[in-house]
Protein backbone atom coordinates (compact mmCIF):
# COMPACT_ATOMS: atom_id res chain seq x y z
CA UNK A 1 -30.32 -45.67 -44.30
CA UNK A 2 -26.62 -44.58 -44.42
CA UNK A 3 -27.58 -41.10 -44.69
CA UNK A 4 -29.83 -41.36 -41.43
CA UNK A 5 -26.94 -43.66 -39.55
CA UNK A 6 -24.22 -40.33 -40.75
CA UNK A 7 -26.89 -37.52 -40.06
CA UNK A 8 -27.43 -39.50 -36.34
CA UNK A 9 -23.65 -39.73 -35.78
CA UNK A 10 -23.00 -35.90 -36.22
CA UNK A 11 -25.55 -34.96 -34.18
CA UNK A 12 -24.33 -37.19 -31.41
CA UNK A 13 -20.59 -36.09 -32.32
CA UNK A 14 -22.01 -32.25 -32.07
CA UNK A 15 -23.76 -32.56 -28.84
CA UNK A 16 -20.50 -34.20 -27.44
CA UNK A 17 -18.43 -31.00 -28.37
CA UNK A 18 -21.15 -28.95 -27.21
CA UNK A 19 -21.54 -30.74 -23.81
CA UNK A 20 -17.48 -30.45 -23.63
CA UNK A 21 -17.74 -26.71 -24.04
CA UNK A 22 -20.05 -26.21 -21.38
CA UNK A 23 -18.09 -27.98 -19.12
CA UNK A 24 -15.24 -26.39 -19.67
CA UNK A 25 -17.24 -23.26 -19.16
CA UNK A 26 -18.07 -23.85 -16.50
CA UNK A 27 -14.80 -25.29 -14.86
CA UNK A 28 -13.00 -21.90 -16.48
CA UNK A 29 -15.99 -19.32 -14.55
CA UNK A 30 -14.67 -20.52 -11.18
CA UNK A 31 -10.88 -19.28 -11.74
CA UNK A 32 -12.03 -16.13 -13.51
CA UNK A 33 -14.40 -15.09 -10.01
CA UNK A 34 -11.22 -16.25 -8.03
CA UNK A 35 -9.50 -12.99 -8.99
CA UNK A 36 -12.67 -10.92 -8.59
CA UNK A 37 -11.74 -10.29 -4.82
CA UNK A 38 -7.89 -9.38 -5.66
CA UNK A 39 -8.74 -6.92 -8.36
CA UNK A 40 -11.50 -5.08 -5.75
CA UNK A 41 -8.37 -5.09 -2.96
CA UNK A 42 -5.39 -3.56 -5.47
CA UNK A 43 -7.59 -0.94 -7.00
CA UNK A 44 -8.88 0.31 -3.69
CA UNK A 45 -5.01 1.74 -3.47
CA UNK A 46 -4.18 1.92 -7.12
CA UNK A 47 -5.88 2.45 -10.51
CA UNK A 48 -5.61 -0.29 -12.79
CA UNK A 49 -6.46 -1.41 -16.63
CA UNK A 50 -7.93 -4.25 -16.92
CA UNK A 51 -5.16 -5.28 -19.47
CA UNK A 52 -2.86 -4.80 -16.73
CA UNK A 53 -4.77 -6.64 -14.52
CA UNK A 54 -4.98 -9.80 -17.24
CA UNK A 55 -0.80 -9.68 -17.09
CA UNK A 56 -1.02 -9.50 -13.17
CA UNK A 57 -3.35 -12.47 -12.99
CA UNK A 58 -0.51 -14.76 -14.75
CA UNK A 59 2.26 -14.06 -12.40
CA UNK A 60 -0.82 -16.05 -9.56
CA UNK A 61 -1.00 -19.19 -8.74
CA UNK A 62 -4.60 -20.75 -7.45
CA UNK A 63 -4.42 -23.35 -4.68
CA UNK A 64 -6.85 -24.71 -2.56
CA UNK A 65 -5.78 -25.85 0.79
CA UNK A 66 -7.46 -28.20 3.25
CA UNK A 67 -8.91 -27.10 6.71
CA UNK A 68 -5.55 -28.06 9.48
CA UNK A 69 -3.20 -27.84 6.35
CA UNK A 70 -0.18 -25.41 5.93
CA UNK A 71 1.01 -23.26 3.28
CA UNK A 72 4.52 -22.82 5.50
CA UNK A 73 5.88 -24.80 8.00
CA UNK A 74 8.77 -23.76 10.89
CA UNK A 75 12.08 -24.34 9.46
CA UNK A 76 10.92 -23.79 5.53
CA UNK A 77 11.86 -21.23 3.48
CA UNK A 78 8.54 -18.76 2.74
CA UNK A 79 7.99 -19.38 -0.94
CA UNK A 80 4.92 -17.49 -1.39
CA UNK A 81 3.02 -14.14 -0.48
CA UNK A 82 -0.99 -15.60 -0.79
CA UNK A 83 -3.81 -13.40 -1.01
CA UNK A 84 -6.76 -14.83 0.36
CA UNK A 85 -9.58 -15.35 -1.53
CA UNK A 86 -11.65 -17.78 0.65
CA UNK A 87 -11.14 -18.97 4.21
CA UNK A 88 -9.39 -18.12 7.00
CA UNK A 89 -5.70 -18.87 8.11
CA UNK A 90 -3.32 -18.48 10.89
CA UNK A 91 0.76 -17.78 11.39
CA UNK A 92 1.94 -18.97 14.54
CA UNK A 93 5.19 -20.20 16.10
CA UNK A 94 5.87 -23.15 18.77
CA UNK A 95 7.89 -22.18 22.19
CA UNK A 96 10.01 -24.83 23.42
CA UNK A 97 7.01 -26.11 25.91
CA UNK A 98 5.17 -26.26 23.36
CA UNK A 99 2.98 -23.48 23.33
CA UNK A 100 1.68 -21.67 20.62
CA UNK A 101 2.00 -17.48 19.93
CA UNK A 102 -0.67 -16.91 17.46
CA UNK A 103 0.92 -13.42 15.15
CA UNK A 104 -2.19 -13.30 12.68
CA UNK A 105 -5.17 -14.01 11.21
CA UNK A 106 -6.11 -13.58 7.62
CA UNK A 107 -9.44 -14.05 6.17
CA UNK A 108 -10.82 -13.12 2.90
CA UNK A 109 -8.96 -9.86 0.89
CA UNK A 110 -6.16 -10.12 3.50
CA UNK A 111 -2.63 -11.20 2.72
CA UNK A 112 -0.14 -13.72 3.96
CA UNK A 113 3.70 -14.18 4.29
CA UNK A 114 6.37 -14.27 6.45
CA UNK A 115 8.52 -11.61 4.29
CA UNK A 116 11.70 -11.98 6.08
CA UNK A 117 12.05 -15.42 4.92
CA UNK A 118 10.42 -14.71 1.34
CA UNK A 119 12.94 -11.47 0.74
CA UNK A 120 15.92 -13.01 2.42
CA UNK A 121 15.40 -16.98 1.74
CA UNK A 122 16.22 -17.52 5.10
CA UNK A 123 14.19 -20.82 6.79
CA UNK A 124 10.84 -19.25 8.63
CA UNK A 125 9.91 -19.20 12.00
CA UNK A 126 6.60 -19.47 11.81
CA UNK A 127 3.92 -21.85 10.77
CA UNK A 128 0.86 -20.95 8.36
CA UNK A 129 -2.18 -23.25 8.49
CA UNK A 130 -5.55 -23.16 7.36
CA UNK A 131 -8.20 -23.15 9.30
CA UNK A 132 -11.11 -23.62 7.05
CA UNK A 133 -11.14 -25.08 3.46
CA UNK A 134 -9.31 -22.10 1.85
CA UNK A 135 -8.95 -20.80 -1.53
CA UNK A 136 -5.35 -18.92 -2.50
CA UNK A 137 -3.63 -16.84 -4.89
CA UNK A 138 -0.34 -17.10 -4.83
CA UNK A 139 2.77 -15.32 -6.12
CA UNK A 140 6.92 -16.43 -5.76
CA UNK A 141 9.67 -13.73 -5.18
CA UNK A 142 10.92 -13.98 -8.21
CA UNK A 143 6.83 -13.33 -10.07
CA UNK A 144 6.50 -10.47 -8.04
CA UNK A 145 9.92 -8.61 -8.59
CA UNK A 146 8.74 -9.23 -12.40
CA UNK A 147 5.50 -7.74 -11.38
CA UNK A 148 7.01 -4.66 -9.95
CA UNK A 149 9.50 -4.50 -12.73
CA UNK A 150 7.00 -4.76 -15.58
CA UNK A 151 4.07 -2.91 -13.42
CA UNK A 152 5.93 -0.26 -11.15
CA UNK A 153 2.85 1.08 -10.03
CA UNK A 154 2.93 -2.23 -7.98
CA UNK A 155 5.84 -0.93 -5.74
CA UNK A 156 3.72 1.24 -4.42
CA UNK A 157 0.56 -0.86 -3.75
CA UNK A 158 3.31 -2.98 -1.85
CA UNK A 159 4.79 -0.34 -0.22
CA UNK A 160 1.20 0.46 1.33
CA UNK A 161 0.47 -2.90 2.48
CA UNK A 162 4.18 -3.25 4.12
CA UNK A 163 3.86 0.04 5.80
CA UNK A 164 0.49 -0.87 7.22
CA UNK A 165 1.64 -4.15 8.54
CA UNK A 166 4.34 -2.48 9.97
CA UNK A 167 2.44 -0.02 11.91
CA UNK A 168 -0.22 -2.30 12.66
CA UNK A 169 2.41 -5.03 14.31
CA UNK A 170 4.20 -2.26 16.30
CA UNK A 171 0.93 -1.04 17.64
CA UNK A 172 0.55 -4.57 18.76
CA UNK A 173 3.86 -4.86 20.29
CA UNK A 174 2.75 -1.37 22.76
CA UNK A 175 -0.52 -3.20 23.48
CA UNK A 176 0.66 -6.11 24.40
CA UNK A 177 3.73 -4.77 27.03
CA UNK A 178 0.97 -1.82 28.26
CA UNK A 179 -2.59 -2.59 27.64
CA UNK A 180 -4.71 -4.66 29.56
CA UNK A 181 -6.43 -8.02 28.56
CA UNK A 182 -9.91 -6.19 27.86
CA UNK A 183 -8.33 -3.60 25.85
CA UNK A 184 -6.33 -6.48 23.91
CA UNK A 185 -9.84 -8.31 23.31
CA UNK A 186 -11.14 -4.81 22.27
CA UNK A 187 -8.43 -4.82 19.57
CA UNK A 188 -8.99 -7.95 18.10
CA UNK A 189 -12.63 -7.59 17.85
CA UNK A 190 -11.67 -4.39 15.85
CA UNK A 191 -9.04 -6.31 13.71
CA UNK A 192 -11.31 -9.24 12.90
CA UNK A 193 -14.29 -8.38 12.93
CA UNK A 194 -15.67 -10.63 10.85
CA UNK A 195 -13.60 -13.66 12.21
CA UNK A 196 -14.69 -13.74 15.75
CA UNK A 197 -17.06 -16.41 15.38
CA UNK A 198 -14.70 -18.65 13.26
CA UNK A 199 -11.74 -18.36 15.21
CA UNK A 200 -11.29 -20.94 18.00
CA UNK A 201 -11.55 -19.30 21.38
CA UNK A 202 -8.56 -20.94 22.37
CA UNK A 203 -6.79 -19.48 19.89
CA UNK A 204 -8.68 -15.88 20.37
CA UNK A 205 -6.62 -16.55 23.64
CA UNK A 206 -3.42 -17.21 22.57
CA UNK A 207 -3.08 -14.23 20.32
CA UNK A 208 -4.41 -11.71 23.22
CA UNK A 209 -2.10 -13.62 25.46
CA UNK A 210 -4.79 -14.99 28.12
CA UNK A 211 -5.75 -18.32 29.53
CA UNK A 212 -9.60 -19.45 28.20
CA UNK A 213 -10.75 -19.02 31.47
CA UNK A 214 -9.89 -15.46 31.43
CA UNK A 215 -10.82 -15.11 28.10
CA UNK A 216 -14.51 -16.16 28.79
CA UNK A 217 -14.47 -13.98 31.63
CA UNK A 218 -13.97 -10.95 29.40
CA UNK A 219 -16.31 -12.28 26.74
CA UNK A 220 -18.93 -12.47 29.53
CA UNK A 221 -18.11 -8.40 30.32
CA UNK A 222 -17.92 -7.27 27.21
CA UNK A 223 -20.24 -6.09 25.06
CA UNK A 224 -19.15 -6.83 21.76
CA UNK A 225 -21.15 -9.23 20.39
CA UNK A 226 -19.98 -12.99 21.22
């Protein structure tokens, strides 16, 4: 009898640690695919080792952020570049009637900072909310000078994505002072793409600089696909 009562207790004690093992299994998996997306984006532009890539993934943080929540707020100091893994998110900035300027969008594979304020640790002008439930890497200043420093093929992954936001922001300084409102809507259906039916038209509106009336008239003459 006391050898049945032990020989029941480890088998309930083993299926215990099994069970825990499976669990934490399967709450592990989720964190792994989280980088899936980031390793795709940074070896499209440079060629990376795995092994490097297990060092890059420790300099990340994951966060998940709540649909109408910010990563940044006006007046704080930018912390954090974020690479998008899931969602969508928005900078903007408030005029003094109130008004927002929308700057950009990112959705998934895109990236997210205000780098004057992360380089300089100077208070941000901006504000960057979610706005769907949103999965985020994200790295400090001081991770991703040790990135670069250990990794200095990283310099010039960054160097890429800096010079592309550059160009891409002047470009939409000269359409904004010299194109029309249908070319500007043109644009953004090339930018986002994929975004244009989870993007609020009021805020579609904001960032081409039109009123939603006008907006849905050039919606209703376009013929990208509403």
């Amino acid at each position: 009898m006391v050898d049945l009562l032990k020989v029941s207790m480890e088998f309930i004690f083993t299926n215990r640690k099994q069970s825990k093992q499976k669990v934490s299994s399967l709450q592990v998996q989720p964190a792994i695919r989280m980088f899936d997306l980031l390793y795709k984006k940074i070896t499209e532009k440079i060629s990376l080792s795995h092994q490097e890539f297990d060092y890059c993934k420790t300099l990340f943080v994951p966060k998940k952020l709540r649909r109408r929540h910010f990563l940044l707020q006006e007046g704080d100091v930018c912390k954090y570049q974020a690479f998008v893994e899931k969602g969508l998110l928005r900078s903007y900035t408030t005029d003094e009637k109130g008004a927002e300027h929308i700057l950009h969008f990112a959705s998934e594979g895109w990236w997210m900072a205000d780098l004057s304020s992360y380089l300089t640790g100077e208070p941000s002008l901006f504000n960057m909310e979610a706005l769907e439930d949103a999965e985020l890497l994200l790295i400090t200043k001081p991770s991703w000078d040790e990135l670069m420093q250990r990794l200095p093929k990283f310099e010039h992954y960054f160097r890429i994505l800096i010079q592309n936001n550059l160009i891409a922001t002047q470009k939409r300084l000269m359409q904004s002072l010299s194109e029309s409102a249908e070319n500007r809507y043109i644009r953004i259906s090339e930018t986002y793409p994929d975004c244009m039916q989870r993007i609020p038209q009021q805020m579609i509106a904001s960032y081409i600089g039109v009123s939603r009336e006008t907006l849905s008239r050039l919606r209703k003459a376009s013929s990208i696909p509403k």
